[in-house]
Protein backbone atom coordinates (compact mmCIF):
# COMPACT_ATOMS: atom_id res chain seq x y z
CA UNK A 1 107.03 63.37 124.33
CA UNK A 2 106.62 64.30 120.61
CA UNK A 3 108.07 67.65 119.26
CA UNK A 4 104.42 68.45 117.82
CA UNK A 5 103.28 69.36 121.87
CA UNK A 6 106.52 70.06 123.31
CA UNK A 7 105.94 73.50 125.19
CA UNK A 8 109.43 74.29 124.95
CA UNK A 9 108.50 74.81 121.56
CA UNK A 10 106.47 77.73 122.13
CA UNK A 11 109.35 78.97 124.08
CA UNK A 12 111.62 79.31 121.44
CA UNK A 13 109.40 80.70 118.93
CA UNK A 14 107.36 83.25 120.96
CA UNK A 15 109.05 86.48 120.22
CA UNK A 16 108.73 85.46 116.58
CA UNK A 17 105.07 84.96 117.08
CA UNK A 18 105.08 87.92 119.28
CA UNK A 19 106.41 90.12 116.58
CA UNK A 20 104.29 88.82 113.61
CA UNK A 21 101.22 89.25 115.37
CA UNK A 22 102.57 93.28 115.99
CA UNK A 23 103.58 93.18 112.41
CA UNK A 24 99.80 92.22 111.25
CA UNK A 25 98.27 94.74 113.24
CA UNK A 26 100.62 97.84 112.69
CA UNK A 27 100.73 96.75 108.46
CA UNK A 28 96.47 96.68 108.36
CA UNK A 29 96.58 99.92 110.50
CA UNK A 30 98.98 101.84 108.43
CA UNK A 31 96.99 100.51 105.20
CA UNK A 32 93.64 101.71 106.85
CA UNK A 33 95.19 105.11 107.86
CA UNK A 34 97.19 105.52 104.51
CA UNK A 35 94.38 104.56 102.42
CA UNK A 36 92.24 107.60 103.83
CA UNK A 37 94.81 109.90 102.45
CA UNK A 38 94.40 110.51 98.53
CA UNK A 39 96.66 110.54 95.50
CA UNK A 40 97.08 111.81 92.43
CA UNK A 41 97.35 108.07 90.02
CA UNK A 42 95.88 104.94 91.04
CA UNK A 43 98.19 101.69 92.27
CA UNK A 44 98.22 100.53 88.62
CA UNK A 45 98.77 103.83 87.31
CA UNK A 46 101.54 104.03 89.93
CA UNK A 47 103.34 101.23 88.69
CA UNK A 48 102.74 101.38 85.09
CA UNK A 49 104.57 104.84 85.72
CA UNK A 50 107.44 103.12 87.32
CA UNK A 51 107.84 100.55 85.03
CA UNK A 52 108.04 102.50 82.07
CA UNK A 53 110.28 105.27 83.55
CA UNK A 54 112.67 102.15 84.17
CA UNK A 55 112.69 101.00 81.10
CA UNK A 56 110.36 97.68 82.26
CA UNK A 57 107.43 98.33 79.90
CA UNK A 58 107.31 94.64 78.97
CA UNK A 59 106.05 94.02 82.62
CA UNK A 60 102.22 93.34 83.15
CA UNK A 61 100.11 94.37 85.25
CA UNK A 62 96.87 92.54 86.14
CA UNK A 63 94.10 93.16 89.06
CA UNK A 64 94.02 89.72 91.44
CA UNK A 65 91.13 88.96 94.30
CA UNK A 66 91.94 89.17 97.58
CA UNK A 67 93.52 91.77 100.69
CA UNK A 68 96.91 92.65 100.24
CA UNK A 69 97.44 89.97 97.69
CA UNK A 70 100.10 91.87 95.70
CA UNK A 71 102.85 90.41 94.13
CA UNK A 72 105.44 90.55 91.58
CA UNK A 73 105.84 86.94 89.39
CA UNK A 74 109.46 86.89 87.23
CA UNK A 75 108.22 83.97 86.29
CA UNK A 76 105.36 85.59 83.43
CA UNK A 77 106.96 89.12 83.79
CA UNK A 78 103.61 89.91 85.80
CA UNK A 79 102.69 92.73 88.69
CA UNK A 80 99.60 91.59 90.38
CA UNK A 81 97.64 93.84 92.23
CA UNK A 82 94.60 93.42 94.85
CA UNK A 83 91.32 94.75 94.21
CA UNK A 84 92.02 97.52 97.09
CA UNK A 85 95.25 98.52 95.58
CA UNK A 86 94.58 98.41 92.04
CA UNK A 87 92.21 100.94 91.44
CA UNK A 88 92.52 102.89 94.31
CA UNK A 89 94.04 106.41 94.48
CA UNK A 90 95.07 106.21 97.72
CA UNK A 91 99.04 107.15 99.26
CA UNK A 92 98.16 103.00 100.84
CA UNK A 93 97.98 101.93 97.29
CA UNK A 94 100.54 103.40 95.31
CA UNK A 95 103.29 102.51 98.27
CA UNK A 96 102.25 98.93 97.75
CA UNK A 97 102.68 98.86 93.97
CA UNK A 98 105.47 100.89 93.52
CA UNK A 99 107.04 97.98 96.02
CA UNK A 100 105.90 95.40 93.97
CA UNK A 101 107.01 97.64 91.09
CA UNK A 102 110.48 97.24 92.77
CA UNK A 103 110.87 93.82 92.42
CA UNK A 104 109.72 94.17 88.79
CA UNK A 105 112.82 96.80 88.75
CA UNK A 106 115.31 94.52 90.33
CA UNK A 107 114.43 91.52 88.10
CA UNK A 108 114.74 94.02 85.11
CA UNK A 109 118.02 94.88 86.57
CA UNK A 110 119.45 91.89 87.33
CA UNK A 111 119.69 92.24 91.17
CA UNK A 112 121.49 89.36 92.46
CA UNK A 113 119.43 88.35 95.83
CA UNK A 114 116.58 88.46 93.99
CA UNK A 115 117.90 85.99 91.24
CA UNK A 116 119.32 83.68 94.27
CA UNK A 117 115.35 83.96 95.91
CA UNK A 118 113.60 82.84 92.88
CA UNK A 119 116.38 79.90 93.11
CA UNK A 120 115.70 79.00 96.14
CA UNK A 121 111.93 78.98 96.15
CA UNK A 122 111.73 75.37 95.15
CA UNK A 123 113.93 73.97 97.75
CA UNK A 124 112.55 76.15 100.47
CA UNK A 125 108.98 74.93 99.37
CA UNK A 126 110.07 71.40 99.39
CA UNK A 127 112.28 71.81 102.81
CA UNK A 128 109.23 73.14 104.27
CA UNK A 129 106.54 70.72 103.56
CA UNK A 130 108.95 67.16 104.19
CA UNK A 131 111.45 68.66 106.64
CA UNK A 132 109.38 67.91 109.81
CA UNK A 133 108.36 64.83 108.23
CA UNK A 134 111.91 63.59 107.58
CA UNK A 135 112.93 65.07 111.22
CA UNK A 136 109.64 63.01 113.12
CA UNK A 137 110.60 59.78 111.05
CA UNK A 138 114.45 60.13 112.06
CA UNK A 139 113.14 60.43 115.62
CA UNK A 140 110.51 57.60 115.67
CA UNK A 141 112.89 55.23 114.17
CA UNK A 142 115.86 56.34 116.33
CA UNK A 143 117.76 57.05 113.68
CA UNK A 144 119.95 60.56 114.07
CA UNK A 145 121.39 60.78 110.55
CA UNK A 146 117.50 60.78 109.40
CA UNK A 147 116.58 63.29 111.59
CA UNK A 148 119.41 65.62 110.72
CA UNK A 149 118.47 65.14 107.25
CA UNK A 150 115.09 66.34 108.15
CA UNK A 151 116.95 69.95 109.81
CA UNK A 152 119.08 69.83 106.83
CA UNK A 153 116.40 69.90 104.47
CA UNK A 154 114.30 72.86 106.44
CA UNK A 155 117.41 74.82 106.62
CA UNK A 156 116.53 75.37 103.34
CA UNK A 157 113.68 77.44 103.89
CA UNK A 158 115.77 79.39 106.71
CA UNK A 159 118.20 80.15 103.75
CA UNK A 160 115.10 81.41 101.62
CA UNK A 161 113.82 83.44 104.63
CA UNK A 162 117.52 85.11 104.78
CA UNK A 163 117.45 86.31 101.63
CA UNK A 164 114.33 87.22 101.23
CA UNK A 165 114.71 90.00 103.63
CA UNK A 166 116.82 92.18 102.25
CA UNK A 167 115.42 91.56 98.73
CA UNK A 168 112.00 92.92 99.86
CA UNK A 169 114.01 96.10 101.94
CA UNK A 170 115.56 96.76 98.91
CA UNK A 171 112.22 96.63 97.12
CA UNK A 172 110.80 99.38 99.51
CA UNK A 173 113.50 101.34 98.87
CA UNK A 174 113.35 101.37 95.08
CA UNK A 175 109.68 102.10 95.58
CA UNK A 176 110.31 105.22 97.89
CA UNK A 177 113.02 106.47 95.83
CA UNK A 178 110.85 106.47 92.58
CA UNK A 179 107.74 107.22 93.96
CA UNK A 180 109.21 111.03 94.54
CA UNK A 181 111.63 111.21 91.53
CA UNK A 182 109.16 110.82 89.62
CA UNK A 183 106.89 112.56 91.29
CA UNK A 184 104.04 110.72 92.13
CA UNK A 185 103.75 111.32 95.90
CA UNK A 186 105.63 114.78 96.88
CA UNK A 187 108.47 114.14 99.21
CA UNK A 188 106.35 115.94 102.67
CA UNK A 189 103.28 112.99 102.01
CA UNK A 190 106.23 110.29 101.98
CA UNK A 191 105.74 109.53 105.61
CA UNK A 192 102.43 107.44 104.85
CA UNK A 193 103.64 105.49 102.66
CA UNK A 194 106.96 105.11 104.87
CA UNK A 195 104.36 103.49 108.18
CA UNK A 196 102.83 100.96 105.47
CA UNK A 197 106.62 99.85 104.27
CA UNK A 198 108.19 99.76 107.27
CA UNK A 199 105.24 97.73 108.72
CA UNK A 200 105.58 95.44 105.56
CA UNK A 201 109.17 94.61 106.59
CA UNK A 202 108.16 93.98 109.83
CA UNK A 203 106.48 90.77 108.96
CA UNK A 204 109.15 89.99 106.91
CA UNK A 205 111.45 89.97 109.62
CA UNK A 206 109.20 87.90 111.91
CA UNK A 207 109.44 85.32 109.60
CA UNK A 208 112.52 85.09 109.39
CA UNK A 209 113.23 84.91 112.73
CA UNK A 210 110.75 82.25 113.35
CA UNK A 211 112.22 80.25 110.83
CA UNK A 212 115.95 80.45 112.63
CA UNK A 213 114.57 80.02 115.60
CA UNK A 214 112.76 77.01 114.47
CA UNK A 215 115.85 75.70 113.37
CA UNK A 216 117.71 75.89 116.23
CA UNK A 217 115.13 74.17 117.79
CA UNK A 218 115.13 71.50 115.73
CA UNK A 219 118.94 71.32 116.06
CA UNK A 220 118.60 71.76 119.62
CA UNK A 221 115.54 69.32 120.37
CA UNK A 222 118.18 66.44 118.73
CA UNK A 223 121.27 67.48 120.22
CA UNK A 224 119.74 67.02 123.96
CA UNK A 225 118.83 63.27 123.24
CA UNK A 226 115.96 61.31 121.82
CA UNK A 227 112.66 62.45 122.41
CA UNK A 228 112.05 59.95 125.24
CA UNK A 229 114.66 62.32 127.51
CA UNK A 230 111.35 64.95 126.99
């Protein structure tokens, strides 16, 4: 029976799926509740703040469509914020970009996970998208050195997923840290902006785990015999 409606599948990856769907929810209901409660500079303001307390003032920061879109690009030295994060005054928005802002700060810095994730980006992309491929051809054509190629090659978006994780923790906590040195949210209003990062990381996580688990079911779907034994 092919992989692609192999129930055993779903097996493996449910408490992944499980967790990202909790993940979703709890980050859009932290935003919602966190966005209700004001404060005193803007998203961009936020992270302009953070930037050029650090020292990062070459970093740019630009307004992007979309929900939750933020991100931080080493690639143009760019901070891009969504349209409800930008300009909003809200403890939602400046807890997103000062963690954006983070990774700004740990590219400045030279933080060495992060260097290793923008490394790996390509492979993982490219392990991703021909992985399965490689895996269903080494299966189809009987041929188990193919096939393990295939695992081999999505192993390297595993890899991305594992350090990825504590990259973005660490980005969080950069953001925390500076957003009450410097002053922006006062240390008692911290505990909105702490539910919208830890429900970030959350998804984080979930991804991560799917993507092991995946793995070993890759590894494991091959290792119990050709896909006629399904």
């Amino acid at each position: 029976m092919p992989m692609f409606f192999d129930p055993l599948y779903l097996v493996w990856v449910a408490p992944a799926m499980l967790l990202a769907m909790w993940a979703q929810w709890r980050v859009q209901s932290a935003f919602a509740a966190a966005s209700q409660l004001p404060a005193p500079l803007s998203g961009a303001a936020a992270a302009r703040h953070i930037l050029d307390s650090a020292g990062a003032d070459d970093v740019r920061i630009e307004a992007v469509p979309g929900n939750l879109s933020d991100h931080y690009d080493p690639r143009d030295k760019v901070l891009r914020l969504s349209e409800g994060v930008y300009g909003a005054r809200s403890l939602a928005a400046v807890g997103i970009a000062a963690h954006e802002a983070g990774h700004a700060l740990q590219d400045a810095k030279g933080y060495a996970l992060m260097s290793i994730r923008n490394a790996a980006v390509g492979v993982a992309n490219f392990g991703s998208g021909i992985g399965l491929f490689v895996f269903m051809i080494g299966l189809g054509l009987a041929l188990k050195p193919l096939a393990w190629l295939g695992i081999a090659l999505f192993a390297g978006t595993v890899f991305f997923q594992l350090v990825n994780l504590p990259v973005e923790i660490d980005a969080s906590n950069r953001a925390k840290a500076q957003l009450v040195d410097l002053g922006i949210v006062p240390a008692a209003d911290m505990s909105a902006v702490n539910s919208v990062l830890n429900a970030a990381a959350w998804t984080y996580v979930a991804a991560t785990l799917q993507s092991v688990l995946t793995l070993l079911y890759y590894a494991s779907y091959l290792s119990g015999g050709s896909s006629d034994d399904r």
